[in-house]
C-alpha atoms as a PDB file:
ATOM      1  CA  UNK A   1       6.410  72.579 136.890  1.00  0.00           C
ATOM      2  CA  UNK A   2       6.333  68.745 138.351  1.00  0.00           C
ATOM      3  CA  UNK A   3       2.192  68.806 138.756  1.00  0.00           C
ATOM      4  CA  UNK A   4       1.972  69.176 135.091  1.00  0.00           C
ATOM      5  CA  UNK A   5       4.144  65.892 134.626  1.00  0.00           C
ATOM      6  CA  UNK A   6       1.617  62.704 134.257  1.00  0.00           C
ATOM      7  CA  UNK A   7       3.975  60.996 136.320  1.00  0.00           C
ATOM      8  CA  UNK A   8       5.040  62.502 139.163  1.00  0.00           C
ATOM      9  CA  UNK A   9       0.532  62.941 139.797  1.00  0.00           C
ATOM     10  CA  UNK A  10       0.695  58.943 139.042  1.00  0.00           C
ATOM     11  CA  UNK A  11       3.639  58.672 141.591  1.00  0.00           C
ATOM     12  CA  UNK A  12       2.122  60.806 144.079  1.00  0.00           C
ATOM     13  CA  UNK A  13      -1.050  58.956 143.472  1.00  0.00           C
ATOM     14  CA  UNK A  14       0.567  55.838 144.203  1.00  0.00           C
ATOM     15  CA  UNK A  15       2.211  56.606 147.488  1.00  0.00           C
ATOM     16  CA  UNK A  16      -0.948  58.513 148.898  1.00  0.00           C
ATOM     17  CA  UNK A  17      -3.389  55.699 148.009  1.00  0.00           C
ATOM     18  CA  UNK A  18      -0.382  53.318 149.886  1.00  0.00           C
ATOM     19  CA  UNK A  19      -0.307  54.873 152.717  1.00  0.00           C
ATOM     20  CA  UNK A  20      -3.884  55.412 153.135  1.00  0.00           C
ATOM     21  CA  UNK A  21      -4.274  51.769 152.779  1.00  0.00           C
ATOM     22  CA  UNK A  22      -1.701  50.942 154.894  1.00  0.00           C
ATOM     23  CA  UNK A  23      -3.273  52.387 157.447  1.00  0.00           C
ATOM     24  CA  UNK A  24      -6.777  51.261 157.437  1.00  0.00           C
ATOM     25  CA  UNK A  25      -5.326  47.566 156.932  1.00  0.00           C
ATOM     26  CA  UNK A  26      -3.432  47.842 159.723  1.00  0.00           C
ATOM     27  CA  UNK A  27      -6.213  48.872 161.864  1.00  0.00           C
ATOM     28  CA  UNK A  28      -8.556  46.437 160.425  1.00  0.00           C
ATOM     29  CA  UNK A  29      -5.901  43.589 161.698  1.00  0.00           C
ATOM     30  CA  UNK A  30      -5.879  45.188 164.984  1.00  0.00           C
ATOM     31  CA  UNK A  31      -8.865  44.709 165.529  1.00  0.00           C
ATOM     32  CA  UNK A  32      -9.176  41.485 164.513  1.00  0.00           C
ATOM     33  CA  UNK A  33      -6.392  39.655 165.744  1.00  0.00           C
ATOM     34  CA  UNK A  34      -4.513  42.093 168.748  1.00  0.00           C
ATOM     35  CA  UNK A  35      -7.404  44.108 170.758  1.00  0.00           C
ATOM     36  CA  UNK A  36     -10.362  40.917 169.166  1.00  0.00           C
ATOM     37  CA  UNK A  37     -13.542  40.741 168.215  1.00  0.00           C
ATOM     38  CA  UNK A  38     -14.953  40.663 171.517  1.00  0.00           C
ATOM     39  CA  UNK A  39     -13.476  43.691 172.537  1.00  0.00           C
ATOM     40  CA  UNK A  40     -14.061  45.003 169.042  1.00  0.00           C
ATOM     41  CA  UNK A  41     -17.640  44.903 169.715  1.00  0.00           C
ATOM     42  CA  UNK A  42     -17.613  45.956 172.985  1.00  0.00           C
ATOM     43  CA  UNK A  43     -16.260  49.175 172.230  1.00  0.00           C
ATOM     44  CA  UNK A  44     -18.771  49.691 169.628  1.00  0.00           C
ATOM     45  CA  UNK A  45     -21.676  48.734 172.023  1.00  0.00           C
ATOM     46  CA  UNK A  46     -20.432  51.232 174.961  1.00  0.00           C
ATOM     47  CA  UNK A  47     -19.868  53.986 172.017  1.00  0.00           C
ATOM     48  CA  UNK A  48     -23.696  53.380 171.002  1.00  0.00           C
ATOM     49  CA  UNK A  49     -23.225  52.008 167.618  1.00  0.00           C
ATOM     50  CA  UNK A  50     -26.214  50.369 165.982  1.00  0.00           C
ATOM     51  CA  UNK A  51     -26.174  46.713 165.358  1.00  0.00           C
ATOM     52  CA  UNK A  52     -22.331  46.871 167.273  1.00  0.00           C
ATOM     53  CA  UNK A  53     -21.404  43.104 166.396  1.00  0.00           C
ATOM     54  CA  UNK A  54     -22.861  43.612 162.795  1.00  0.00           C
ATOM     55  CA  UNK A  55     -20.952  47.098 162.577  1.00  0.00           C
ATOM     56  CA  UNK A  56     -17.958  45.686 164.301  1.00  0.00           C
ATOM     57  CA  UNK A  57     -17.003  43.001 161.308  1.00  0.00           C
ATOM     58  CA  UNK A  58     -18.073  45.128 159.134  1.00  0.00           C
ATOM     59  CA  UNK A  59     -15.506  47.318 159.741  1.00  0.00           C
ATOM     60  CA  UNK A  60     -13.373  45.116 160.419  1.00  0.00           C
ATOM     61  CA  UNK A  61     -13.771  43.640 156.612  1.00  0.00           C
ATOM     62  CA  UNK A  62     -13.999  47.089 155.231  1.00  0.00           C
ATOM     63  CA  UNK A  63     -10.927  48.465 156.655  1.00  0.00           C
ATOM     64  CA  UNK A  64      -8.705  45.079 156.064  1.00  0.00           C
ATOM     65  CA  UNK A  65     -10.356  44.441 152.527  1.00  0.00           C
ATOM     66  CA  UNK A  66     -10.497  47.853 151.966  1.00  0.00           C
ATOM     67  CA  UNK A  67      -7.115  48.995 152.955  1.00  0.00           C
ATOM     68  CA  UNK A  68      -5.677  46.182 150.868  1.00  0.00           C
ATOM     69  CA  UNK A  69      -7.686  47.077 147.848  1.00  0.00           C
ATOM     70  CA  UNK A  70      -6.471  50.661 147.988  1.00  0.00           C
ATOM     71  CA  UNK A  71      -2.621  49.945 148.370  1.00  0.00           C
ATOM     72  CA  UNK A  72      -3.103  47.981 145.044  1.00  0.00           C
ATOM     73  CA  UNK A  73      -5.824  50.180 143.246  1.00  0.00           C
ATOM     74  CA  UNK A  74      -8.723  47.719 142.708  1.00  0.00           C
ATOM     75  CA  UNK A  75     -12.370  49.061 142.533  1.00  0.00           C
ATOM     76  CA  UNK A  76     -10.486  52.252 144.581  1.00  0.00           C
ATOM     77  CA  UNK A  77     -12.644  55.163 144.092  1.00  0.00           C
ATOM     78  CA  UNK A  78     -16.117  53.096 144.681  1.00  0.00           C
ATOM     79  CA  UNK A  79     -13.246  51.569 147.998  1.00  0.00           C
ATOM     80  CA  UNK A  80     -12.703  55.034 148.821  1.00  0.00           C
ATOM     81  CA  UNK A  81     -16.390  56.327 148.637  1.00  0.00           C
ATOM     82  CA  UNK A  82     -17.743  53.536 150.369  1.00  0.00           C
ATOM     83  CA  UNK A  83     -14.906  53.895 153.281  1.00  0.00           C
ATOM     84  CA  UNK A  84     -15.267  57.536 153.553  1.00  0.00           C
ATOM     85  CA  UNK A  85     -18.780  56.868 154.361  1.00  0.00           C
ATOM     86  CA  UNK A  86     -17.564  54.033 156.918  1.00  0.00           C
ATOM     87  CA  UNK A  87     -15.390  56.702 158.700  1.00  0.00           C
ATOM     88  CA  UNK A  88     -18.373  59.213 158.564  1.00  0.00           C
ATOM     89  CA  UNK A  89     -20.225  56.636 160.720  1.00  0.00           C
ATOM     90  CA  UNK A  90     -16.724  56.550 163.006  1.00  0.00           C
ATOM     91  CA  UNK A  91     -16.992  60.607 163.026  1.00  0.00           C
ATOM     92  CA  UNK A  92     -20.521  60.108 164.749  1.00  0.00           C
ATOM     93  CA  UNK A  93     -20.445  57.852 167.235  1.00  0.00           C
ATOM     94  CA  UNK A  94     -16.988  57.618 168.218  1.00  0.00           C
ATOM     95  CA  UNK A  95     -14.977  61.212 168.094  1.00  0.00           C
ATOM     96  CA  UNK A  96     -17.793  64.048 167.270  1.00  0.00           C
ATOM     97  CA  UNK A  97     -18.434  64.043 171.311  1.00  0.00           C
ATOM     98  CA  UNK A  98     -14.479  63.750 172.140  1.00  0.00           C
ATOM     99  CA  UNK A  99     -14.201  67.662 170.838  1.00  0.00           C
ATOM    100  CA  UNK A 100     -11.084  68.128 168.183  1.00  0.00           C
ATOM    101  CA  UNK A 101      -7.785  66.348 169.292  1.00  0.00           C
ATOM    102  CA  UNK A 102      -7.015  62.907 168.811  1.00  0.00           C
ATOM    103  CA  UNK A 103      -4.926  62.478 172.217  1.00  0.00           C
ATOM    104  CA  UNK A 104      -8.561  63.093 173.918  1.00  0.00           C
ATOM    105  CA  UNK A 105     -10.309  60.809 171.149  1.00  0.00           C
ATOM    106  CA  UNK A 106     -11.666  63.906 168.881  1.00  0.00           C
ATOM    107  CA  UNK A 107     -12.419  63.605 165.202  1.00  0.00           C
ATOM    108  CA  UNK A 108      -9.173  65.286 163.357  1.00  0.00           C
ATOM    109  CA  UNK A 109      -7.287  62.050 162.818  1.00  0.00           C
ATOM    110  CA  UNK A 110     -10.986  60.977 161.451  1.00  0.00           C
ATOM    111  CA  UNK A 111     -11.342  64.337 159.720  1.00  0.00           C
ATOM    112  CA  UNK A 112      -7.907  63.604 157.830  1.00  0.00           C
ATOM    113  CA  UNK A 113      -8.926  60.016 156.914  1.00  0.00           C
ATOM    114  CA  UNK A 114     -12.310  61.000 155.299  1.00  0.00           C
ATOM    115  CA  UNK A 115     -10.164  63.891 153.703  1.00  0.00           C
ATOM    116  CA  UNK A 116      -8.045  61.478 152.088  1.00  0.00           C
ATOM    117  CA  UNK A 117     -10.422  59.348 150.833  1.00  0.00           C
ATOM    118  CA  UNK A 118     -12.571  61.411 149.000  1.00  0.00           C
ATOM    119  CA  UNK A 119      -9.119  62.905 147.265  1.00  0.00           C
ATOM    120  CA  UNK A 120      -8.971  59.585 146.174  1.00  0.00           C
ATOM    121  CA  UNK A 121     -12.639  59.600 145.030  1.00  0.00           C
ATOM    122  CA  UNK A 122     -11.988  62.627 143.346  1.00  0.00           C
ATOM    123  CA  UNK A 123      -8.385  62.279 141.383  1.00  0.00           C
ATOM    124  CA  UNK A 124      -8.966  58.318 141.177  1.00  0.00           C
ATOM    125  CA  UNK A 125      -6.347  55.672 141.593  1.00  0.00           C
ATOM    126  CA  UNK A 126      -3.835  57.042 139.044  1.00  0.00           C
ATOM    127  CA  UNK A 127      -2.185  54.688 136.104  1.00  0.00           C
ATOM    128  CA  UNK A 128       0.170  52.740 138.836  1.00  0.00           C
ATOM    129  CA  UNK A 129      -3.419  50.522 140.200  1.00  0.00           C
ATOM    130  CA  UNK A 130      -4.820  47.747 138.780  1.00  0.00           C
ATOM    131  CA  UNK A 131      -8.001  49.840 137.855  1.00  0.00           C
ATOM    132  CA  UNK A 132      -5.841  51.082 135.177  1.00  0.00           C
ATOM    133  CA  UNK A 133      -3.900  47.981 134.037  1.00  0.00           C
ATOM    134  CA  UNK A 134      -7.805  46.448 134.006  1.00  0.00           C
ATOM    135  CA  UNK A 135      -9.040  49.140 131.668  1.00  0.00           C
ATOM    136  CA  UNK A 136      -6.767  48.614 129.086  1.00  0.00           C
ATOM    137  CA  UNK A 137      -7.535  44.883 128.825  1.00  0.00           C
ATOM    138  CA  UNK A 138      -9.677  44.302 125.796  1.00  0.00           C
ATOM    139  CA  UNK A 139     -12.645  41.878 125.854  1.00  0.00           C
END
């Protein structure tokens, strides 16, 4: 059976905690540098997050930082914790009153992010991250 094989798990490991990252860099640079700052925060003000500029570069950092650190496996399950928290706040104030669907801006794209991250939280970053090159370095 492949699931039993150390790895395929580390190769499926590696392409889910990729692609995952992939994605939240890619957003994080969107907002930055295509849609802005300014219009960054504004959508966080009119969606009635707290603090919106504060909340607005911070995820900004978290999901550029963040993504990065995931595609290469640095610090990834405290990444993934901390991010699936991030995307909790998201849940709230942006899609929980949008119903389901993501074409009407409803939480199950969100639902499938926080998902993913805490699979990551739970089965870690695998042996292809630098978490696990890191560990084997002796002091």
């Amino acid at each position: 059976m492949l699931m039993n094989r150390p790895a395929v798990r580390d190769a499926a490991l590696l392409l889910f905690r990729v692609v995952l990252g992939v994605v939240f860099l890619f957003h994080g640079v969107h907002k930055l540098f295509i849609a802005g700052m300014d219009a960054t925060v504004s959508q966080f003000t009119t969606m009635g997050v707290p603090e919106p500029q504060l909340s607005a570069y911070v995820t900004v950092a978290a999901e550029t930082v963040g993504g990065g650190m995931l595609i290469v496996g640095l610090l990834t399950t405290f990444v993934a914790g901390a991010m699936s928290l991030m995307m909790a706040g998201a849940l709230y104030f942006a899609h929980l009153p949008n119903g389901f669907f993501v074409d009407e801006g409803g939480m199950e794209y969100v639902l499938v992010l926080i998902a993913s991250l805490l699979m990551i939280v739970v089965f870690g970053a695998g042996r292809a991250s630098l978490d696990e090159v890191l560990s084997r370095v002796e002091a």
